[in-house]
N, C-alpha and C. Protein backbone atom coordinates (compact mmCIF):
# COMPACT_ATOMS: atom_id res chain seq x y z
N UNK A 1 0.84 -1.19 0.00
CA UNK A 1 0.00 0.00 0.00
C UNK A 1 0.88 1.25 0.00
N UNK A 2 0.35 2.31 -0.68
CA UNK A 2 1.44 3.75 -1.25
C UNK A 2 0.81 4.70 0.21
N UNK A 3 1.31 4.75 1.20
CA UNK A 3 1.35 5.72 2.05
C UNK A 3 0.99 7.03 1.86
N UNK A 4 0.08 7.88 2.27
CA UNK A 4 -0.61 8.74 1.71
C UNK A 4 -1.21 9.90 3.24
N UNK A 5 -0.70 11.13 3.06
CA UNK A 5 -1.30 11.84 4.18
C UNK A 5 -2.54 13.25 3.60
N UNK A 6 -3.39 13.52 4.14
CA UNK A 6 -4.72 14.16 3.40
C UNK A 6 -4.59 15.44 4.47
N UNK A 7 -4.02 16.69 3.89
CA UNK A 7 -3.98 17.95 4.55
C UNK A 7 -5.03 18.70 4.29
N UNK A 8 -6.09 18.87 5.60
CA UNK A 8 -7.30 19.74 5.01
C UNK A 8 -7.69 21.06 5.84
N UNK A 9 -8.48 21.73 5.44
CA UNK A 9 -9.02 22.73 6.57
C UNK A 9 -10.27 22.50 7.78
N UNK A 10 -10.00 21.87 8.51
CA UNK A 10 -11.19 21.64 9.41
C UNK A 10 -11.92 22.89 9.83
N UNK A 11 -13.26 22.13 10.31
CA UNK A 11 -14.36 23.38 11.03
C UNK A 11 -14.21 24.26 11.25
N UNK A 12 -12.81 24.14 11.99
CA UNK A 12 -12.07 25.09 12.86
C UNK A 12 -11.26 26.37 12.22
N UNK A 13 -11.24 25.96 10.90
CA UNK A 13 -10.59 26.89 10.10
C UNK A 13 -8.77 26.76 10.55
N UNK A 14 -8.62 25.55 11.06
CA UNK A 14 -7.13 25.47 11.04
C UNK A 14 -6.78 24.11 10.26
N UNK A 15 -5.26 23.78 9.69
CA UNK A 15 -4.53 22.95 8.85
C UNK A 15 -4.71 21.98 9.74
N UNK A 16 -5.16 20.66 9.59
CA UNK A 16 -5.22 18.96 10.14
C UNK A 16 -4.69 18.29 9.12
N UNK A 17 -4.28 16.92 9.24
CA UNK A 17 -3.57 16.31 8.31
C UNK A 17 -4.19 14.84 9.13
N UNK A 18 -4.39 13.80 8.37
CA UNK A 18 -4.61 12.35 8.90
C UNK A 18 -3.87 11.52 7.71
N UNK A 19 -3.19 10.10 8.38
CA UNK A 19 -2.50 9.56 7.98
C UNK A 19 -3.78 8.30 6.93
N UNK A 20 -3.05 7.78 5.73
CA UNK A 20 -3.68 6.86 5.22
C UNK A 20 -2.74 6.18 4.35
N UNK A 21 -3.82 5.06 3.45
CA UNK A 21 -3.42 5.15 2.17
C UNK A 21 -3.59 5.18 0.60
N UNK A 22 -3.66 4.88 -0.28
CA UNK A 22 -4.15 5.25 -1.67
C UNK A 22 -5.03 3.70 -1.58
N UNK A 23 -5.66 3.60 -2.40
CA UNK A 23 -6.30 2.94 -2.90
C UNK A 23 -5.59 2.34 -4.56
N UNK A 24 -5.16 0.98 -4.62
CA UNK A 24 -4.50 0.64 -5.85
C UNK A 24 -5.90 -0.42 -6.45
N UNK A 25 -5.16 0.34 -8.11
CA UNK A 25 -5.91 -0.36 -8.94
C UNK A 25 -7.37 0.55 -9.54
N UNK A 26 -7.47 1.31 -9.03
CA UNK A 26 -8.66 2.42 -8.72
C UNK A 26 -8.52 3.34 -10.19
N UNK A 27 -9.04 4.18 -11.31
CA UNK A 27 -8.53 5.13 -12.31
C UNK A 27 -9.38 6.50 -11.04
N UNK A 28 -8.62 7.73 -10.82
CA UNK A 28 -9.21 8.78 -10.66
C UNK A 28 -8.45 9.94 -11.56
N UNK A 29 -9.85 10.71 -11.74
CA UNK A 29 -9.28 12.42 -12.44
C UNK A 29 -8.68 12.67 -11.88
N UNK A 30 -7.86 13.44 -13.46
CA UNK A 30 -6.83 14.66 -12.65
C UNK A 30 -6.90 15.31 -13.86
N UNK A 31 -6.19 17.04 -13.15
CA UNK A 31 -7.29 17.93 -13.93
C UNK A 31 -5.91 18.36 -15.05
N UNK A 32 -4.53 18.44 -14.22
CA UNK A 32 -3.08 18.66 -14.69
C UNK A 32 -2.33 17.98 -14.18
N UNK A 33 -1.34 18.39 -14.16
CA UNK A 33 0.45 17.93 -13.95
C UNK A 33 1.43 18.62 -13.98
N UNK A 34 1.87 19.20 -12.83
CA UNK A 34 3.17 19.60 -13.21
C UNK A 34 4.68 18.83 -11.96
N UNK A 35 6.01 19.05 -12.32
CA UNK A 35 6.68 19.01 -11.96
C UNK A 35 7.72 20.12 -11.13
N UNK A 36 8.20 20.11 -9.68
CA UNK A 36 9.29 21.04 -9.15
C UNK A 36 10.20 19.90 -8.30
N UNK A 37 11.41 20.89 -8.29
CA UNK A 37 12.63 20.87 -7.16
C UNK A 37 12.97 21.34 -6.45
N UNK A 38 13.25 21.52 -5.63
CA UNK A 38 13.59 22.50 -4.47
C UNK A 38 15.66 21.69 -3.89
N UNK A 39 16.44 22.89 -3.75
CA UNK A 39 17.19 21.73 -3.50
C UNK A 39 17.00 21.92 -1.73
N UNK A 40 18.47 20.88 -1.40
CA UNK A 40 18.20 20.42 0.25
C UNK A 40 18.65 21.73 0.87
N UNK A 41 17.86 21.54 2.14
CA UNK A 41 18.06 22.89 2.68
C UNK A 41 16.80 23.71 2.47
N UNK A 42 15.91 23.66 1.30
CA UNK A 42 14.80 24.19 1.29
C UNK A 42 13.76 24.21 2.71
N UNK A 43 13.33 25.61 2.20
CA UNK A 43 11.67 25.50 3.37
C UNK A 43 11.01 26.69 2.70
N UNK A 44 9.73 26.25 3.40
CA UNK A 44 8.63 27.23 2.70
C UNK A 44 7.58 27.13 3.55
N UNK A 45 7.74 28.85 4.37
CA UNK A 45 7.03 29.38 5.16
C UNK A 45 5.32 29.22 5.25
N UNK A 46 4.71 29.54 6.44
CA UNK A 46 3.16 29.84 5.91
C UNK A 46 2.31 29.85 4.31
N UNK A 47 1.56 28.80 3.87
CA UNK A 47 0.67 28.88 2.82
C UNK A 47 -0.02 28.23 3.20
N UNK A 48 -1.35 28.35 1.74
CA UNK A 48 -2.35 27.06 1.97
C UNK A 48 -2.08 26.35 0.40
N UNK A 49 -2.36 25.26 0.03
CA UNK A 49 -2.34 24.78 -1.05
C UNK A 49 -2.82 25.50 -1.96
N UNK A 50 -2.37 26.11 -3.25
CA UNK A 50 -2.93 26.65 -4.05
C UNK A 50 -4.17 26.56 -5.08
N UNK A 51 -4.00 24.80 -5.10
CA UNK A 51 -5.18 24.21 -5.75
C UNK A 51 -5.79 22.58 -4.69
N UNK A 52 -6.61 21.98 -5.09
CA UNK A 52 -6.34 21.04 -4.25
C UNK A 52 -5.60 19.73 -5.30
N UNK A 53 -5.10 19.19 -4.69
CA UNK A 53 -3.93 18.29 -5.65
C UNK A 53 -3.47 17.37 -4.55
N UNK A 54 -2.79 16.22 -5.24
CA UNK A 54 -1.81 15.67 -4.92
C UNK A 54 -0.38 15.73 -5.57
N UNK A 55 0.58 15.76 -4.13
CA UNK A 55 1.90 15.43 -4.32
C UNK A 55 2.95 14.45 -3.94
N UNK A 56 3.42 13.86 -5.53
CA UNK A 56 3.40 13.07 -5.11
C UNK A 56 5.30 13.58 -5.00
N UNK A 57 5.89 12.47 -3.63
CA UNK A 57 7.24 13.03 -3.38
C UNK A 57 8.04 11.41 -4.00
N UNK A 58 9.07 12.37 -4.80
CA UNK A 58 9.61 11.43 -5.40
C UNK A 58 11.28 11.52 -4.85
N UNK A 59 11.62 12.63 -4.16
CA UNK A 59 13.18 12.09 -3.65
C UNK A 59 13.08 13.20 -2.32
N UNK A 60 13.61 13.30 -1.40
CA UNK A 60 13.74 14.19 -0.30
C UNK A 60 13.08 13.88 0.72
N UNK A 61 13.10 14.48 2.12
CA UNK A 61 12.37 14.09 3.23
C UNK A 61 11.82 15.69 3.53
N UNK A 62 10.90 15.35 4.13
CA UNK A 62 9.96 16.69 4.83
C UNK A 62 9.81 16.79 5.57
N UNK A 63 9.74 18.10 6.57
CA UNK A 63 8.59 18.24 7.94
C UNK A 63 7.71 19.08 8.03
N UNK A 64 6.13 18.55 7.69
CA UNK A 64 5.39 19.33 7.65
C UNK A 64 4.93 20.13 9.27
N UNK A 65 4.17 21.25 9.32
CA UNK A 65 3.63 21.63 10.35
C UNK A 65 2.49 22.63 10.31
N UNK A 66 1.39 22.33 11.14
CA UNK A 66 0.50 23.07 10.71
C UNK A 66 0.52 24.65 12.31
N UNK A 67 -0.22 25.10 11.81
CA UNK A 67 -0.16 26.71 12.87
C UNK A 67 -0.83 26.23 14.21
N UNK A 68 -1.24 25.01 14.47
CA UNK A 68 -1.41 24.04 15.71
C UNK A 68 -0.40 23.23 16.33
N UNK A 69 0.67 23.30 15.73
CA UNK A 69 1.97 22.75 15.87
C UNK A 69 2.04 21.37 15.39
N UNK A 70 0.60 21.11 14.63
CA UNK A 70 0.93 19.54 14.43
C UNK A 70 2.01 19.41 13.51
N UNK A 71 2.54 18.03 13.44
CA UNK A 71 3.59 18.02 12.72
C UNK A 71 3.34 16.41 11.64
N UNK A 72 3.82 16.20 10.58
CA UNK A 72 3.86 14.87 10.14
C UNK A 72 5.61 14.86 8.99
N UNK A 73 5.91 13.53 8.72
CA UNK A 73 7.25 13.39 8.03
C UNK A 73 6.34 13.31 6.60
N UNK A 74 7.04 13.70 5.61
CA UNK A 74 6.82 12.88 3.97
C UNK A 74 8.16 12.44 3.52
N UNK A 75 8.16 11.42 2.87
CA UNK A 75 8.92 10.78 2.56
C UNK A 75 8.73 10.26 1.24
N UNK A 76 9.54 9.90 0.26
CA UNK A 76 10.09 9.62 -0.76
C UNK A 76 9.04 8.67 -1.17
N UNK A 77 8.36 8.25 -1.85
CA UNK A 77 6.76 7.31 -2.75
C UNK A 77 6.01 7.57 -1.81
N UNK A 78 5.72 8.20 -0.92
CA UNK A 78 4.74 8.95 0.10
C UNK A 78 3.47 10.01 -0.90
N UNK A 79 2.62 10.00 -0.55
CA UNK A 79 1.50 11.28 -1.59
C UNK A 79 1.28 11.71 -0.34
N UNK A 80 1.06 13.21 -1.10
CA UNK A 80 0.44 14.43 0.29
C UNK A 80 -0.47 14.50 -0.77
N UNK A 81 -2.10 14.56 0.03
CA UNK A 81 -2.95 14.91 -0.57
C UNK A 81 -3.56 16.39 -0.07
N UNK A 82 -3.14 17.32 -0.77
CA UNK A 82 -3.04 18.63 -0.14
C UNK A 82 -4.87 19.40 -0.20
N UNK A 83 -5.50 19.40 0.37
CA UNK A 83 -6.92 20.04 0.35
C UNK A 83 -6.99 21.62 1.40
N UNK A 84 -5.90 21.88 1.89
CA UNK A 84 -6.11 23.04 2.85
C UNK A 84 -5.76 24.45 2.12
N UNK A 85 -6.84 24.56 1.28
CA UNK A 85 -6.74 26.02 0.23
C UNK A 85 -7.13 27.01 1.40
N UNK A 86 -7.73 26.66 1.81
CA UNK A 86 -8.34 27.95 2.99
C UNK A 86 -7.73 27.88 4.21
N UNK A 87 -7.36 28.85 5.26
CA UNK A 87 -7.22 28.41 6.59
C UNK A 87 -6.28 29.42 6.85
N UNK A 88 -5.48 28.48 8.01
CA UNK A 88 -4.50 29.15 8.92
C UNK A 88 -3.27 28.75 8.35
N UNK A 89 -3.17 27.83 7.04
CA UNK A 89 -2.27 27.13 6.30
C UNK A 89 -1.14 25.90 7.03
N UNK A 90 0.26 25.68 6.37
CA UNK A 90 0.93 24.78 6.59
C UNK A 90 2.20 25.51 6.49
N UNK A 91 3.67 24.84 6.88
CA UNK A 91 4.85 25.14 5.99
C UNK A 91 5.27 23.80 6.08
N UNK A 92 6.56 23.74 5.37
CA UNK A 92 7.39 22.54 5.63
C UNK A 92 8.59 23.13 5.17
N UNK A 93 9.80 22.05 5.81
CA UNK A 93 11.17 22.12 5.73
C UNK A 93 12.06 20.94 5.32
N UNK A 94 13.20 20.32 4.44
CA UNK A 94 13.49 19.80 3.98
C UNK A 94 14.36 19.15 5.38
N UNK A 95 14.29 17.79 5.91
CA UNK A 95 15.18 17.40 6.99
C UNK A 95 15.99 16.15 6.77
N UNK A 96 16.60 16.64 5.17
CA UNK A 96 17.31 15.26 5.03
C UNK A 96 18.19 16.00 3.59
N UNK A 97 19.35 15.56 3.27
CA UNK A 97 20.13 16.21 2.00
C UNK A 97 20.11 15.80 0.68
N UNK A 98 19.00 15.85 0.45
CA UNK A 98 18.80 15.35 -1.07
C UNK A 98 17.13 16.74 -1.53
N UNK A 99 17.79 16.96 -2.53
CA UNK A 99 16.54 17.79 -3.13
C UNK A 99 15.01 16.90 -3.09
N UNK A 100 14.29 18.05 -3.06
CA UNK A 100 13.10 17.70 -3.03
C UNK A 100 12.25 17.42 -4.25
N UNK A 101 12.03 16.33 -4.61
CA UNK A 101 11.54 16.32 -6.97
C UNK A 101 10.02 15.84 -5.90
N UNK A 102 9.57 16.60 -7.20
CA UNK A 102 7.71 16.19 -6.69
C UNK A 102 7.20 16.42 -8.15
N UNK A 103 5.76 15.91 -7.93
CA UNK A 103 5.21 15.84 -8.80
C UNK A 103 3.54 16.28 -8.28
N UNK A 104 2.71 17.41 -9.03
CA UNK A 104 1.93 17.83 -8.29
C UNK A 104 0.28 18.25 -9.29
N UNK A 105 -0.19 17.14 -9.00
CA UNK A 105 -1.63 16.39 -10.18
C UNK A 105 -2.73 16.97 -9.14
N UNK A 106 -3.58 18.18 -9.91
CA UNK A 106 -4.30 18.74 -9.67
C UNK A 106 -5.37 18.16 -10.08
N UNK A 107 -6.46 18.30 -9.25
CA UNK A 107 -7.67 17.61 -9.43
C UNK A 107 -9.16 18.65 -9.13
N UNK A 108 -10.14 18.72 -9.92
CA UNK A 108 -11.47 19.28 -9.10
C UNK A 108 -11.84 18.92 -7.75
N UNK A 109 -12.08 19.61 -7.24
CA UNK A 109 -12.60 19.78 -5.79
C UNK A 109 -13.65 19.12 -5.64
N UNK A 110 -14.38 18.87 -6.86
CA UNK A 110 -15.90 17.43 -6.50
C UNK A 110 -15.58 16.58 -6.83
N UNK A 111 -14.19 16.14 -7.27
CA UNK A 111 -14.03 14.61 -7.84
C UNK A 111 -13.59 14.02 -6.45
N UNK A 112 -13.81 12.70 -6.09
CA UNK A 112 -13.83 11.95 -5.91
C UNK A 112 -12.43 11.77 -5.49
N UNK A 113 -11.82 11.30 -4.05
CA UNK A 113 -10.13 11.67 -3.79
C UNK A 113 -9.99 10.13 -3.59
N UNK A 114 -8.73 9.76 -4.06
CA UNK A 114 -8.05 8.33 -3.76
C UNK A 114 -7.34 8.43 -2.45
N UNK A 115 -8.29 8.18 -0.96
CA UNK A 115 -7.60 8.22 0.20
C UNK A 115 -8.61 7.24 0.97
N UNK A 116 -7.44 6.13 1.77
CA UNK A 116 -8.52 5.20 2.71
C UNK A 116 -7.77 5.54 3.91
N UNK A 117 -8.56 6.41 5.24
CA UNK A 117 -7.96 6.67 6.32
C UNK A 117 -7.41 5.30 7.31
N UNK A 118 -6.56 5.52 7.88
CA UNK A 118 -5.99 4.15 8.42
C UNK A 118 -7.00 4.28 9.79
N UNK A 119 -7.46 2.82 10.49
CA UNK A 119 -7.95 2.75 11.06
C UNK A 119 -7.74 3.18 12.49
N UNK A 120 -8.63 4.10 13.39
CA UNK A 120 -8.16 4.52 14.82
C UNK A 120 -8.04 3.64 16.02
C-alpha cells in the first residue's frame, strides 16, 4: 500500500492532516500535472495549497507543520494529498540532504479523492 497523508481545513478553520493510504488499482481524475525541485536545505514558510492536488514526493524528506503545531514526516513514494486552500495554512522544511523532486496532479474539488484513512 502507497502511504498517503490528506492535509485539510477543518471546522475550525485550522490545517489537520490524517494519515492513510491510496487505494490501488482504482482510475481517478486529474485535472493537470506539473513538476518542481527544491534543492536540500529548502523551506517554505506559511501557505495554503494553491489548488487542491496531490503530491506526489519522489526524492527528499519533509517536515510538515501546521499553525497548531501539528507536525507529520513525507517521505520519498509517500502522496500528500493537499486540500487546505483555505485556513491558517501549513509550511514545511526539507530534513534530510537530497533535493526535493515532486510531482503535483491537480484535481477538481468534486471529484472523488483516492484516500482510505488508516484505522483509529
Amino acid at each position: 500500500m502507497i502511504k498517503a497523508i490528506k492535509l485539510y481545513t477543518g471546522d475550525d478553520g485550522h490545517s489537520h492532516f490524517i494519515t492513510g493510504t491510496l487505494a490501488e488499482e482504482e482510475l481517478h481524475r486529474a485535472g493537470s500535472i506539473r513538476f518542481r525541485e527544491s534543492p536540500a536545505g529548502s523551506s517554505y514558510d506559511w501557505h495554503n495549497a494553491p489548488t487542491e492536488q496531490y503530491v506526489i514526493c519522489l526524492t527528499g524528506t519533509l517536515e510538515f507543520e501546521t499553525r497548531l503545531g501539528e507536525t507529520f514526516t513525507l517521505r520519498p513514494g509517500e502522496v500528500l494529498i493537499a486540500l487546505d486552500t483555505t485556513g491558517t495554512a501549513h509550511r514545511w522544511k526539507m530534513i534530510d540532504n537530497q533535493p526535493w523532486k515532486r510531482a503535483y496532479v491537480a484535481f477538481d474539488k468534486n471529484d472523488e479523492i483516492n484516500f482510505i484513512p488508516d484505522e483509529a
